[in-house]
Protein backbone atom coordinates (compact mmCIF):
# COMPACT_ATOMS: atom_id res chain seq x y z
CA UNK A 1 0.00 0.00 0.00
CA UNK A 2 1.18 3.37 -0.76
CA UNK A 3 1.46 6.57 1.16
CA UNK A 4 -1.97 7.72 0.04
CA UNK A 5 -3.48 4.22 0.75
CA UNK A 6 -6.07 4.18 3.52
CA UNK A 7 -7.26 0.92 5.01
CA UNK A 8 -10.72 0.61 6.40
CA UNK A 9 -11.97 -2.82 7.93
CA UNK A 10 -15.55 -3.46 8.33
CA UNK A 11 -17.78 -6.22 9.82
CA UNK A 12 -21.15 -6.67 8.95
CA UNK A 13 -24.10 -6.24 12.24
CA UNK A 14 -21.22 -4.72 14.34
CA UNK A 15 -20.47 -1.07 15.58
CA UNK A 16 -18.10 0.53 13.64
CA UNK A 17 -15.71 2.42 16.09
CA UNK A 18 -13.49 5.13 14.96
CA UNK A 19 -10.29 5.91 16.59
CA UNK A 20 -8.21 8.88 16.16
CA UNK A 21 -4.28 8.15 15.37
CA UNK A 22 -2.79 11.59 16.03
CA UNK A 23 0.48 9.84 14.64
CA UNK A 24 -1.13 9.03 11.19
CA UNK A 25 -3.18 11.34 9.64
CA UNK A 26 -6.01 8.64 8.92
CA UNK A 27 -8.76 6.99 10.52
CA UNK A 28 -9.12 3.39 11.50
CA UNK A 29 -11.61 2.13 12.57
CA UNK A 30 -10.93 -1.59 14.10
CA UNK A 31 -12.90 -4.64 13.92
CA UNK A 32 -11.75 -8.38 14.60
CA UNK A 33 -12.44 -10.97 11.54
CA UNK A 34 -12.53 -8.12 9.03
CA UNK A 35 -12.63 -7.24 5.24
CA UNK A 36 -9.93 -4.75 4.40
CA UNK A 37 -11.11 -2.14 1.52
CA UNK A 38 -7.85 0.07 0.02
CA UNK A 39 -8.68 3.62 -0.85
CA UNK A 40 -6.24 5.82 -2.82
CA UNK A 41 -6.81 9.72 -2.41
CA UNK A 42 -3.69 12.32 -2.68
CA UNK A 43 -6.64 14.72 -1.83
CA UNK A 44 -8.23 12.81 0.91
CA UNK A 45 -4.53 12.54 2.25
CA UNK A 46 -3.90 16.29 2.31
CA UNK A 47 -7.28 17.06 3.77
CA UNK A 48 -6.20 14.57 6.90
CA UNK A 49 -2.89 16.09 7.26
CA UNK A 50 -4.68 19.54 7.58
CA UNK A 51 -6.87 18.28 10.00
CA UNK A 52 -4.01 16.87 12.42
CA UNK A 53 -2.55 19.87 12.62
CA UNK A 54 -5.57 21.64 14.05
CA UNK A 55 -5.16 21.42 18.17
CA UNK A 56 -7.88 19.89 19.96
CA UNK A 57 -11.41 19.75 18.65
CA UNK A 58 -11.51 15.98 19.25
CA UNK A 59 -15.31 15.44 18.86
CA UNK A 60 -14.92 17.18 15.64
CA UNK A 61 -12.46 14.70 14.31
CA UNK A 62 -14.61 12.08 15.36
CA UNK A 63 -17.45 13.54 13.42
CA UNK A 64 -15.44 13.55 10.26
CA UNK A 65 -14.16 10.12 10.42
CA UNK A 66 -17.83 9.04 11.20
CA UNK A 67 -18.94 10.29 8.09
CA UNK A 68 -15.81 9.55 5.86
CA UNK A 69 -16.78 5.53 7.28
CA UNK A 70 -20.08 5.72 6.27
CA UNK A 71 -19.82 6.67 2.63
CA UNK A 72 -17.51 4.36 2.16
CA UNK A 73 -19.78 1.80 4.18
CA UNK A 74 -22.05 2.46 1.89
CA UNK A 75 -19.99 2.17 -1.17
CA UNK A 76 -19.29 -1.53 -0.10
CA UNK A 77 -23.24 -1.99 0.89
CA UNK A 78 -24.37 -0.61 -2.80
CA UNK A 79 -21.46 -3.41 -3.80
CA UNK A 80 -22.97 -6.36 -2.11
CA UNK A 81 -26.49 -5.52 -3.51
CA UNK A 82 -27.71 -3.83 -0.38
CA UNK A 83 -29.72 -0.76 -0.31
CA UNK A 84 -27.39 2.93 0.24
CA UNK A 85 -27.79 4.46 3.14
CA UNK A 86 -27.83 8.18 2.05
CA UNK A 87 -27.54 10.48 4.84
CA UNK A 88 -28.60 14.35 4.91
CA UNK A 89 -25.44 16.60 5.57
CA UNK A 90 -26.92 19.74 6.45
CA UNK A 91 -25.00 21.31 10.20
CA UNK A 92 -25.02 23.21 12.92
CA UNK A 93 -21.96 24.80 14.66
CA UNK A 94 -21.89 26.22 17.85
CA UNK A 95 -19.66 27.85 19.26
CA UNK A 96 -17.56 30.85 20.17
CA UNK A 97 -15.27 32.73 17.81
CA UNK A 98 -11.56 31.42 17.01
CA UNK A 99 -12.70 27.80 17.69
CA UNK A 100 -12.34 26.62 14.44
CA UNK A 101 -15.66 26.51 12.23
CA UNK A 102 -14.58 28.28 9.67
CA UNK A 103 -11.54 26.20 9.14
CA UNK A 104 -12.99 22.97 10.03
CA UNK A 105 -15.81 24.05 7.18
CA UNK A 106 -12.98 24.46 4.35
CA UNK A 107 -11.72 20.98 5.44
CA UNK A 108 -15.35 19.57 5.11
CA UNK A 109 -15.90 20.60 1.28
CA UNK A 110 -12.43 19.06 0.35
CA UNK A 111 -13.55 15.98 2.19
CA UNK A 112 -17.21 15.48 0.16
CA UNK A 113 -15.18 16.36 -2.77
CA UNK A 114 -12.60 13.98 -2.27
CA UNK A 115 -15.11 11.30 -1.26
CA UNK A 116 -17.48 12.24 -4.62
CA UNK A 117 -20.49 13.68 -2.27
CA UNK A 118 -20.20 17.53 -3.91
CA UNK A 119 -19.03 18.07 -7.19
CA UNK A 120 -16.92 21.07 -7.08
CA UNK A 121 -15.37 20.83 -2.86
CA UNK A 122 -15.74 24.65 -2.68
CA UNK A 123 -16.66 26.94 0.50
CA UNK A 124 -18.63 29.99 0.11
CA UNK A 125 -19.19 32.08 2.86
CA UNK A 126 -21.57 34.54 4.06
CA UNK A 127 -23.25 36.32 6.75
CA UNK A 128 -26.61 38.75 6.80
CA UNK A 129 -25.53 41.40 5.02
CA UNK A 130 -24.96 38.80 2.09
CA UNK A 131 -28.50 37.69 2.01
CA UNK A 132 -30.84 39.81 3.10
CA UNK A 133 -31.55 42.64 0.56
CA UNK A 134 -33.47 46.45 0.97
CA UNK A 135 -36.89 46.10 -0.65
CA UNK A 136 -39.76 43.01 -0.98
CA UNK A 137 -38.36 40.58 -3.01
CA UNK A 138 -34.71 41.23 -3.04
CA UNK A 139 -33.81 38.87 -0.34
CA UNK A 140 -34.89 35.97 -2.39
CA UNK A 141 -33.20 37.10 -5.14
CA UNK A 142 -29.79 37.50 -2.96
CA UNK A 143 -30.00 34.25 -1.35
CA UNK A 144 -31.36 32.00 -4.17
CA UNK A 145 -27.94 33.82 -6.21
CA UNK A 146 -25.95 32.42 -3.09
CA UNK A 147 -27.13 29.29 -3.09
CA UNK A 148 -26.84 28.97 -7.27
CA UNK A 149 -22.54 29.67 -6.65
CA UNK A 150 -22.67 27.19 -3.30
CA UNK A 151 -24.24 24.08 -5.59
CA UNK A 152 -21.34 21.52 -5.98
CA UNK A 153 -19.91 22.77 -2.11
CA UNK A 154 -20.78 24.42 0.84
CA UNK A 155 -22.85 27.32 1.99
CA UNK A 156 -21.77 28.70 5.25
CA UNK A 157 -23.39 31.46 7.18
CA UNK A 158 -21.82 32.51 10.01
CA UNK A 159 -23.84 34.13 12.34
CA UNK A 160 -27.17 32.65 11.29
CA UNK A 161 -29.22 33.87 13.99
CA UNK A 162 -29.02 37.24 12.97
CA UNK A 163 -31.31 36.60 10.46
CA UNK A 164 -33.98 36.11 12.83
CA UNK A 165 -33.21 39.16 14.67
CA UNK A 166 -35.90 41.71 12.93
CA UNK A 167 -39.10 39.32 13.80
CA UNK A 168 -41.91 38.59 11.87
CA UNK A 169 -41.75 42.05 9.34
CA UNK A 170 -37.91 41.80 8.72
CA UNK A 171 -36.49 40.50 5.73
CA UNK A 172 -34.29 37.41 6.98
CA UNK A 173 -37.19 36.38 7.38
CA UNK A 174 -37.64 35.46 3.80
CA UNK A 175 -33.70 34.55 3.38
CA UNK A 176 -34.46 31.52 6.09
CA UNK A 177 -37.54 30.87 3.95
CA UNK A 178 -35.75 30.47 1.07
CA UNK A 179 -33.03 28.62 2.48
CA UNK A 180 -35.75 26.66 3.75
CA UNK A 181 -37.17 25.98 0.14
CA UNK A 182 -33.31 25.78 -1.12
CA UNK A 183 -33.20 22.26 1.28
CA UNK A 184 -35.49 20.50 -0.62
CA UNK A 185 -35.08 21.91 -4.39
CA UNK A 186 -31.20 20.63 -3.85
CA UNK A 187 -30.89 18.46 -1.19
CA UNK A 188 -28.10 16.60 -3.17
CA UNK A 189 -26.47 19.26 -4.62
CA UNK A 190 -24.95 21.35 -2.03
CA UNK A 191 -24.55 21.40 2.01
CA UNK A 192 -25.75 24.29 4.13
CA UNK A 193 -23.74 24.60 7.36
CA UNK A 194 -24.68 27.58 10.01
CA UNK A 195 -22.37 28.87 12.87
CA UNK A 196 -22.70 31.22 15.35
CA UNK A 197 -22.83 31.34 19.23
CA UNK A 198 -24.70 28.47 21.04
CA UNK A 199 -27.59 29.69 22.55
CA UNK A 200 -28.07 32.24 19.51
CA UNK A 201 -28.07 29.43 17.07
CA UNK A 202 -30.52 27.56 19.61
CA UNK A 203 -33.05 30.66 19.70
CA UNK A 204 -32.64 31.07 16.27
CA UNK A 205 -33.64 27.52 15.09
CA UNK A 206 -36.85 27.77 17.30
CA UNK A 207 -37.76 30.77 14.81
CA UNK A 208 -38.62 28.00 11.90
CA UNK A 209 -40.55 24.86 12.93
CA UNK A 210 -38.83 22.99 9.58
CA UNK A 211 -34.98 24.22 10.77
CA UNK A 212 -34.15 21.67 13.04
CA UNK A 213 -35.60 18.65 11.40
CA UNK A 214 -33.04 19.80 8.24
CA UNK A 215 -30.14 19.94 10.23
CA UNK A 216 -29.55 16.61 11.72
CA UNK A 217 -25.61 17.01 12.28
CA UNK A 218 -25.18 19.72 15.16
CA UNK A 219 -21.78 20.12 16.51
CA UNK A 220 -20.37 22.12 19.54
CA UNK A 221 -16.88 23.80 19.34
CA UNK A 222 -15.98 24.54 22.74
CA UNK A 223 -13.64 26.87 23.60
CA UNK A 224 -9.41 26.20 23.89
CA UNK A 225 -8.16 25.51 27.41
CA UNK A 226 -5.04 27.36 27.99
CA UNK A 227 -2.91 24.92 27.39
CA UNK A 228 -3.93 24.01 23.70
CA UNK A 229 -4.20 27.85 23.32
CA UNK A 230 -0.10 27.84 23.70
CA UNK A 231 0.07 24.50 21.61
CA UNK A 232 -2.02 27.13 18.55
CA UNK A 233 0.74 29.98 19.45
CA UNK A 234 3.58 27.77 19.33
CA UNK A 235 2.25 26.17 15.66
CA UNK A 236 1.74 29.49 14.51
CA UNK A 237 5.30 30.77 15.06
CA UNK A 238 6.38 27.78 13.54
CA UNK A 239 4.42 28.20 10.97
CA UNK A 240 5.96 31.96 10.61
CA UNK A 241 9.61 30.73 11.12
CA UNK A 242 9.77 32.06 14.74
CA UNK A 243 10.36 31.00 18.00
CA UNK A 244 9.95 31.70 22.05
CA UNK A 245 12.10 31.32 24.51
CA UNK A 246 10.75 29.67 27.45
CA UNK A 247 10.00 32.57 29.49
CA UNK A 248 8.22 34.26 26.46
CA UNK A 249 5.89 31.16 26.45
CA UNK A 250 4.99 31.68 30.06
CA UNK A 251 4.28 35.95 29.50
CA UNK A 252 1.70 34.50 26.58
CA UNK A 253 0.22 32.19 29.06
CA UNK A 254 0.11 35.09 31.79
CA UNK A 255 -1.97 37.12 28.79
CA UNK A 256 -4.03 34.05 27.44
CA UNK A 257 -5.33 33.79 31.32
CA UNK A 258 -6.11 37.27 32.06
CA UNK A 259 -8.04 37.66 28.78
CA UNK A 260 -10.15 34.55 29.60
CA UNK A 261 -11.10 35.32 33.18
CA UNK A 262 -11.79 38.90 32.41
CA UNK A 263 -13.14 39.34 28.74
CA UNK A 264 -16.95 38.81 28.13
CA UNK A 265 -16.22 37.47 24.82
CA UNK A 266 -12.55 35.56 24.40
CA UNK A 267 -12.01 35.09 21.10
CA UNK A 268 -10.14 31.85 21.44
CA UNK A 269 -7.54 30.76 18.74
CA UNK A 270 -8.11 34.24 17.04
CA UNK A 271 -7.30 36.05 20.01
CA UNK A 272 -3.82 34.47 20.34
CA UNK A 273 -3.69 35.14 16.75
CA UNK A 274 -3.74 38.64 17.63
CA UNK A 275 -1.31 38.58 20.23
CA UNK A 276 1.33 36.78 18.08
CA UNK A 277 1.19 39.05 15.11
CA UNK A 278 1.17 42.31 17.44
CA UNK A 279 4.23 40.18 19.52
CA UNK A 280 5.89 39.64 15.67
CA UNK A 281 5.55 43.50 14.93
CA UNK A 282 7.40 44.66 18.02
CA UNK A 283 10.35 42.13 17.52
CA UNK A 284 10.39 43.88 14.03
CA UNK A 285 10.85 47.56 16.12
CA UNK A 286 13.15 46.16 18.73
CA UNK A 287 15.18 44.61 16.14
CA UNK A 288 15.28 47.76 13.77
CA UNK A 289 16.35 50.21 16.57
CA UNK A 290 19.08 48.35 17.82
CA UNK A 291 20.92 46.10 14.96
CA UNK A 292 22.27 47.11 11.70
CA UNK A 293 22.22 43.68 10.24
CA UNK A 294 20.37 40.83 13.03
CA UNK A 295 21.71 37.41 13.24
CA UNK A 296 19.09 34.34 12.32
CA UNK A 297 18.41 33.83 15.99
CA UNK A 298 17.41 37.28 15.92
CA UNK A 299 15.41 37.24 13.26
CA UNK A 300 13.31 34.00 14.74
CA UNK A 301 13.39 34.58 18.04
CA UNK A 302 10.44 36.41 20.07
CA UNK A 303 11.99 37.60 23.64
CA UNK A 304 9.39 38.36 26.67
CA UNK A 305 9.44 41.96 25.93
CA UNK A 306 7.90 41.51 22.90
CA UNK A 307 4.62 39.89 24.16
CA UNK A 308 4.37 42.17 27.40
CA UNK A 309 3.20 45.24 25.47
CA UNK A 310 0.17 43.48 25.22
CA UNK A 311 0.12 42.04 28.68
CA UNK A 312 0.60 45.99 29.68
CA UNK A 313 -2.32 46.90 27.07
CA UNK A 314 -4.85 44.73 28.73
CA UNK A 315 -4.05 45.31 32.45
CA UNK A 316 -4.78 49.05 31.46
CA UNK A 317 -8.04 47.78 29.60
CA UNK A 318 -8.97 45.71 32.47
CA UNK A 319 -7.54 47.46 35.75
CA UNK A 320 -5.47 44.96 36.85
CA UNK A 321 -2.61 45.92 38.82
């Protein structure tokens, strides 16, 4: 088998249990007395990889495998003569911002693609101002023009429940109607996912009696404990060619933990985001005001200082002494 091969082994009338293999970026699920099935996908590969680099969001991964198992379950079902067992793909995602929906939404349409379930793998995504027009009759026109360039991928809304902010007179009204509509005119054709905050995206599916019935995948992203937080910050100054020393580590973690037991609404991964690229641009002064021509180290390396301005910033922000 080569590196692109994935091996799946299946037993009929038996659970299938997937296990996450954080040391190969594929899923196994594991069966005694089992037919092996080889699958070949460069794609399917690179989509995997992506999604082991992404810290945490362990039920997510699950998910994912879940449903890469079951079409190809079903692939080996149609084989043997037995009846497919289509499944609706439709989501939910809750959760707060920087916990990875967006991303984990891009991985999702390369998936389908890679496994044949949407033609085209691509992500389009949108929020209120995308759908909901100015005058009777515009909104439809918006959204069914969204949903024409999201058939072959994914439509993602972030912030759905906004839509069902204005009540019964305002115009996301219709957009949800017509998304609605959109479910059943091309339930094959395309996958809607919404995001937004939890109990937001709860009030707003109470707005429609036929939203939750449509939606039978709902997943929670909960937020980053402080200790994958630093894992994120550490993978993105790799990712950047930069580095921390040890004590510049523990001035991020000082930040990460003030900003979470003080802020009303921590921002998670994109939070530390923030902090890195404001820690980057202050290496960048540091650096300029003191050498003519910085060494490598220099270059990579992120010293304490360079994180505490916003350790100072937020203290000042917050009133902590």
């Amino acid at each position: 088998m080569d590196a692109t091969s994935r091996r799946i082994t299946v037993r009929s009338n038996s659970q299938i249990n997937i296990v996450f293999n954080s040391q190969e970026a594929a899923p196994l699920i594991q069966e005694p007395e089992s037919t092996t099935l080889d699958i070949q996908s460069e794609t399917f590969n690179e989509t995997l990889k992506e999604l082991n680099t992404m810290i945490g969001l362990q039920e997510v991964k699950d998910l994912i495998y879940q449903m890469y198992a079951t079409l190809h379950i079903n692939k080996l079902r149609s084989a043997a003569g037995l009846k497919d067992n289509s499944q609706v793909y439709h989501m939910i995602f809750k959760g707060n911002p920087g916990t990875g929906k967006t991303t984990v939404a891009r991985i999702l349409a390369k998936l389908f693609k890679s496994l044949g379930v949407l033609s085209k793998g691509h992500l389009i995504e949108v929020e209120r101002a995308d759908l909901v027009g100015e005058y009777i009759g515009h909104t439809a026109i918006k959204t069914r023009d969204l949903i024409k360039k999201a058939l072959g991928g994914i439509l993602f809304i972030d912030e759905a429940y906004s839509l069902a902010r204005g009540g019964e007179k305002d115009f996301g009204k219709e957009a949800i109607d017509c998304l609605v509509k959109s479910l059943e005119d091309h339930k094959n054709d395309f996958i809607l996912i919404l995001a937004g905050y939890p109990d937001e995206i709860d009030y707003f599916l109470s707005t429609n009696p036929g939203l939750p019935s449509r939606f039978p995948i709902q997943v929670d992203f909960t937020d980053y404990n402080v200790d994958q937080l630093i894992q994120i910050a550490e993978l993105m100054m790799s990712e950047r060619d930069y580095t921390m020393r040890l004590e510049s580590v523990n001035k991020l973690r000082d930040i990460i933990m003030m900003e979470k037991e003080t802020s009303l609404n921590f921002n998670n991964a994109r939070f530390v985001r923030n902090v890195i690229e404001k820690s980057i641009r202050n290496q960048a002064v540091r650096l300029l005001s003191r050498y003519k021509k910085p060494s490598k180290q220099d270059l990579m390396e992120i010293l304490p200082q360079d994180v505490a301005a916003t350790e100072n910033k937020l203290k000042m922000e917050y009133g902590v002494s």
